[in-house]
Protein backbone atom coordinates (compact mmCIF):
# COMPACT_ATOMS: atom_id res chain seq x y z
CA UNK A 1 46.42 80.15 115.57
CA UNK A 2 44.17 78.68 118.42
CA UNK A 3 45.81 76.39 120.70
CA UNK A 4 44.50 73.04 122.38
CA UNK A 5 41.40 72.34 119.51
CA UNK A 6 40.28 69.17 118.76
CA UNK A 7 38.25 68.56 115.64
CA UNK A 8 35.27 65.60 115.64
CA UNK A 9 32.55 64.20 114.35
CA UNK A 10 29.22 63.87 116.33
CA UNK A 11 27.06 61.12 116.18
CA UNK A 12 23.49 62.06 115.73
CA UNK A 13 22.58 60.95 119.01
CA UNK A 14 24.21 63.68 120.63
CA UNK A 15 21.55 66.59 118.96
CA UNK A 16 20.56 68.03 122.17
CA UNK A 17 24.10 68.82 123.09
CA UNK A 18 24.25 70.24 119.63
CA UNK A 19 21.62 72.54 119.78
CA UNK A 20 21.78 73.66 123.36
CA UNK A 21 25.26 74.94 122.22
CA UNK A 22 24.20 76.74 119.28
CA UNK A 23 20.87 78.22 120.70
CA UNK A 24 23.09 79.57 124.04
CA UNK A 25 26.04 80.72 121.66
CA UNK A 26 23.59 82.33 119.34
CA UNK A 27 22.03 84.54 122.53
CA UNK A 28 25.50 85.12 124.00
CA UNK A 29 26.89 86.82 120.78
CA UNK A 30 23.65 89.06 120.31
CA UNK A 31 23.56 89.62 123.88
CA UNK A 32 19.91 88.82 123.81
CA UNK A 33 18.09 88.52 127.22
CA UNK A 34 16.01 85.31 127.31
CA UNK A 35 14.30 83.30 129.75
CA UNK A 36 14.99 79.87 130.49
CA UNK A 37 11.53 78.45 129.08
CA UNK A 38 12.22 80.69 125.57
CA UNK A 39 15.94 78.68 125.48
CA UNK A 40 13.82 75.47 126.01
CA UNK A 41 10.79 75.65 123.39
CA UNK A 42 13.49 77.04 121.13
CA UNK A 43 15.71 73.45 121.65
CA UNK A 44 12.74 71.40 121.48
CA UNK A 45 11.79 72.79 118.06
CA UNK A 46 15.44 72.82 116.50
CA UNK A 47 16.01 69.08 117.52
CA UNK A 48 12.65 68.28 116.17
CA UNK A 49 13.46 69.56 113.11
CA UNK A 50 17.41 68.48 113.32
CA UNK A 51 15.94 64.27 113.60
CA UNK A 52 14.71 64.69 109.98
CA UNK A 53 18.21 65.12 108.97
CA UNK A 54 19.97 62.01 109.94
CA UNK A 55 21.76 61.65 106.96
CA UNK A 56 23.72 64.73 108.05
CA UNK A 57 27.78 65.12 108.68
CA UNK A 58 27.96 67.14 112.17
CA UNK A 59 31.56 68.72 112.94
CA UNK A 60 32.42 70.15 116.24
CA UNK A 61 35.40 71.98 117.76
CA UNK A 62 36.53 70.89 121.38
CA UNK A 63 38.80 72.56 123.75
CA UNK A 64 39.26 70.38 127.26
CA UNK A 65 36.32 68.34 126.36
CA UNK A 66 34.45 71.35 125.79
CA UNK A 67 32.30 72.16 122.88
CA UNK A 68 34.14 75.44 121.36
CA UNK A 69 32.28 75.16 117.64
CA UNK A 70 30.01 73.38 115.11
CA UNK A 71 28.44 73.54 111.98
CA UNK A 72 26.27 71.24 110.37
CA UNK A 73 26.01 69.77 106.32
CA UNK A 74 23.52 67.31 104.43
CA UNK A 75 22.90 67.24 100.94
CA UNK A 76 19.09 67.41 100.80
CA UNK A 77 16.33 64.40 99.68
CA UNK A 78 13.42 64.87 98.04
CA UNK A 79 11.62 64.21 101.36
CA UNK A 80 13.45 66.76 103.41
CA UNK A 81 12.63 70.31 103.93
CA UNK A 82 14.83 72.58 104.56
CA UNK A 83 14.78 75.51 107.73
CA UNK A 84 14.96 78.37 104.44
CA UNK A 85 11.91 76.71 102.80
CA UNK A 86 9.78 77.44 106.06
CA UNK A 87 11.20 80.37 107.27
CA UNK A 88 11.46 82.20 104.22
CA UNK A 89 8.63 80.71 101.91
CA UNK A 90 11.94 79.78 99.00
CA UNK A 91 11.45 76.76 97.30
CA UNK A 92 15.07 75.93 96.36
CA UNK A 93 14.27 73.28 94.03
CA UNK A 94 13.14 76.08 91.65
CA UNK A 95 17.01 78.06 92.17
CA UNK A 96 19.02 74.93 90.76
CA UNK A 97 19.60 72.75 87.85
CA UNK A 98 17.46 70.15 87.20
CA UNK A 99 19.66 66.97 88.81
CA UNK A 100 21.78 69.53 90.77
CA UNK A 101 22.62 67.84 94.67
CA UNK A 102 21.57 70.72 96.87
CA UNK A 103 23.39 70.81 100.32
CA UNK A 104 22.17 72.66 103.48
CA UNK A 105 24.58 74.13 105.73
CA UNK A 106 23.54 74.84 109.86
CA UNK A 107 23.93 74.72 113.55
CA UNK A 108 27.15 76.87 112.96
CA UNK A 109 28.27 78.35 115.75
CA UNK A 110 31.85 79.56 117.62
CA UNK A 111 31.79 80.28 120.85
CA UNK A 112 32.40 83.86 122.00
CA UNK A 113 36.46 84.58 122.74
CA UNK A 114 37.50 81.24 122.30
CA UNK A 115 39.14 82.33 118.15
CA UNK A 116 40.79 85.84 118.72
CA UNK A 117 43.49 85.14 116.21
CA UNK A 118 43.15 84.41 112.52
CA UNK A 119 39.30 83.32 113.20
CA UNK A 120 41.12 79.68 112.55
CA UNK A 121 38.06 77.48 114.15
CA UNK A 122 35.55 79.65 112.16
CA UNK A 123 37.37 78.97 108.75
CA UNK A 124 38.37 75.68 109.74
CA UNK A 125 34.35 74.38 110.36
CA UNK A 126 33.34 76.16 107.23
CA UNK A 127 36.09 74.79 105.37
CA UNK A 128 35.22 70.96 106.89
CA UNK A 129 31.51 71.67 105.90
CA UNK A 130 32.43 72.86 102.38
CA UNK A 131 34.60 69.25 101.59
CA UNK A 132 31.27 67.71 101.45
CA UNK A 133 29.57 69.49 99.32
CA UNK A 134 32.63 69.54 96.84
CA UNK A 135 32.18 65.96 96.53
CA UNK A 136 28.82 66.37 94.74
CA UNK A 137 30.26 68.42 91.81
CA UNK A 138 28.33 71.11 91.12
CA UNK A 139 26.34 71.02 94.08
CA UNK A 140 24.77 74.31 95.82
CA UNK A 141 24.73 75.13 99.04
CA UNK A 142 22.38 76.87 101.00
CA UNK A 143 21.95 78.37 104.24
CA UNK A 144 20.20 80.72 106.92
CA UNK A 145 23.41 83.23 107.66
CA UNK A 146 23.41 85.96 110.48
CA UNK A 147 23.99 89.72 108.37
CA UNK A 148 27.57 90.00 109.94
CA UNK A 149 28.56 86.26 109.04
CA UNK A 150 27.83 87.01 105.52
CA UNK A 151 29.99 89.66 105.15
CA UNK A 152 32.59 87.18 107.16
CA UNK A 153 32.22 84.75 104.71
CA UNK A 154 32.55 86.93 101.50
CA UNK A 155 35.38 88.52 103.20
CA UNK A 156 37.35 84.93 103.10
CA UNK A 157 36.46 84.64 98.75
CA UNK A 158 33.69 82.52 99.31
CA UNK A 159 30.50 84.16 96.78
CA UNK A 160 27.69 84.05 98.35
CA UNK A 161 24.29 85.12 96.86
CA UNK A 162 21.69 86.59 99.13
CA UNK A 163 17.91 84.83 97.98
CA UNK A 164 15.66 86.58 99.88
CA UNK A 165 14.97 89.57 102.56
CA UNK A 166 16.43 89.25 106.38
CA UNK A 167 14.57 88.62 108.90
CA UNK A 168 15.21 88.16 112.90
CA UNK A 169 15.49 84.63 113.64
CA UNK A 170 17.41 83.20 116.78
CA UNK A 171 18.15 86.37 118.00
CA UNK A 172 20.18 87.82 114.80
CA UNK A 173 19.54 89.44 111.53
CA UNK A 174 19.33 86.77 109.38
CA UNK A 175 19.48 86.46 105.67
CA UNK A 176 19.21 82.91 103.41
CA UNK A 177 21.81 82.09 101.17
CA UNK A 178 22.98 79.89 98.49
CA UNK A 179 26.77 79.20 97.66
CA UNK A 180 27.44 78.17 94.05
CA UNK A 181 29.39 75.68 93.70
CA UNK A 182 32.44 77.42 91.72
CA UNK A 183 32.00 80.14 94.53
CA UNK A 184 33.58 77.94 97.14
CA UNK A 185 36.45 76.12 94.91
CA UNK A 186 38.96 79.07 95.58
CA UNK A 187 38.76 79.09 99.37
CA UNK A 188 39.14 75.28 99.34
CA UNK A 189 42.13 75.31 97.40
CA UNK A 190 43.17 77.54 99.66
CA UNK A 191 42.40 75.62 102.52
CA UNK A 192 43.74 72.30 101.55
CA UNK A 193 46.99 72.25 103.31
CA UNK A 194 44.55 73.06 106.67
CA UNK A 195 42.03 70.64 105.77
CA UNK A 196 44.54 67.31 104.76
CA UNK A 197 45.93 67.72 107.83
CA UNK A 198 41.92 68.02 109.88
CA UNK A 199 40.85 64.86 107.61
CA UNK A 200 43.65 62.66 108.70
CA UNK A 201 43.04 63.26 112.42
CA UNK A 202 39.35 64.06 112.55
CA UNK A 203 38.00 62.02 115.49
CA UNK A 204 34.92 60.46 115.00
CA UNK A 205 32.03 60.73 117.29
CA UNK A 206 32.71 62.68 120.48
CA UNK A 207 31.39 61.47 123.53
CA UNK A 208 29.73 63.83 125.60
């Protein structure tokens, strides 16, 4: 199990941090080359996009005041349009139930070495996300999800549906998704003991 992490809650005024850490986490794992002017047009654009979503739970992983993780969860509004419906032309509205909440999962990212063993901060974000959406029964969640993550994530019993056909985005192979919401139930269960214990001392809103 990782040593020394910290789980919080970020405040939304702390977006650029946020996205500076996925965007640079993102290159580092694909080893991607880019130049310093790419990394900033790409943040400017994700924390454009990121301010429509204030209604959004943010959960981040900290080692010595360090961001280590995060990931990212809203349930969507009518208004809101989610990163899948631009990227991939998918108009999720037409996948679900009529009344059905629809949740968006994002910004997920671990940084590289920090979760050798047991992959404990990975299951533990994915798990914190996952609470959310539980809450909304029945609700579906969808997401943009690197090729290798989605193996990751079927690999831990969580059924996830590919919706559409990859394409390179932030410097990875990326595929959109959408979780049912009995597709996530078993991995929660399984997850409780982890997540009780996360819940009761979940810190809110890091300072950074």
């Amino acid at each position: 199990m990782t040593q020394n992490i910290e789980y919080y809650t970020m405040s939304h005024e702390n977006t650029d941090e946020l996205i500076h850490f996925v965007i640079n986490e993102n290159h580092l794992h694909h080893c991607e080359i880019v130049t310093a002017e790419d990394i900033d047009s790409a943040k400017q654009i994700l924390c454009a996009e990121e301010k429509q979503y204030l209604n959004s739970h943010i959960f981040v992983a900290m080692s010595n005041n360090i961001i280590c993780g995060s990931i990212r969860i809203f349930q969507k509004t009518p208004t809101q349009i989610l990163p899948m419906e631009k990227i991939f032309n998918i108009n999720v509205e037409d996948l679900v139930g009529a009344e059905t909440p629809i949740y968006h999962i994002g910004r997920f990212a671990v940084s590289k070495g920090v979760d050798k063993k047991g992959f404990h901060i990975f299951k533990t974000l994915i798990a914190l996300a996952l609470q959310v959406a539980q809450q909304g029964h029945g609700g579906i969640v969808f997401a943009e999800c690197d090729v290798k993550l989605l193996r990751t994530i079927r690999l831990l019993g969580i059924e996830a549906e590919s919706i559409g056909a990859p394409i390179l985005y932030l410097g990875s192979e990326t595929v959109p998704i959408k979780l049912p919401w009995a597709g996530y139930q078993v991995f929660l269960e399984k997850k409780k003991n982890v997540l009780d214990r996360e819940l009761q001392i979940l810190k809110k809103d890091v300072q950074i």
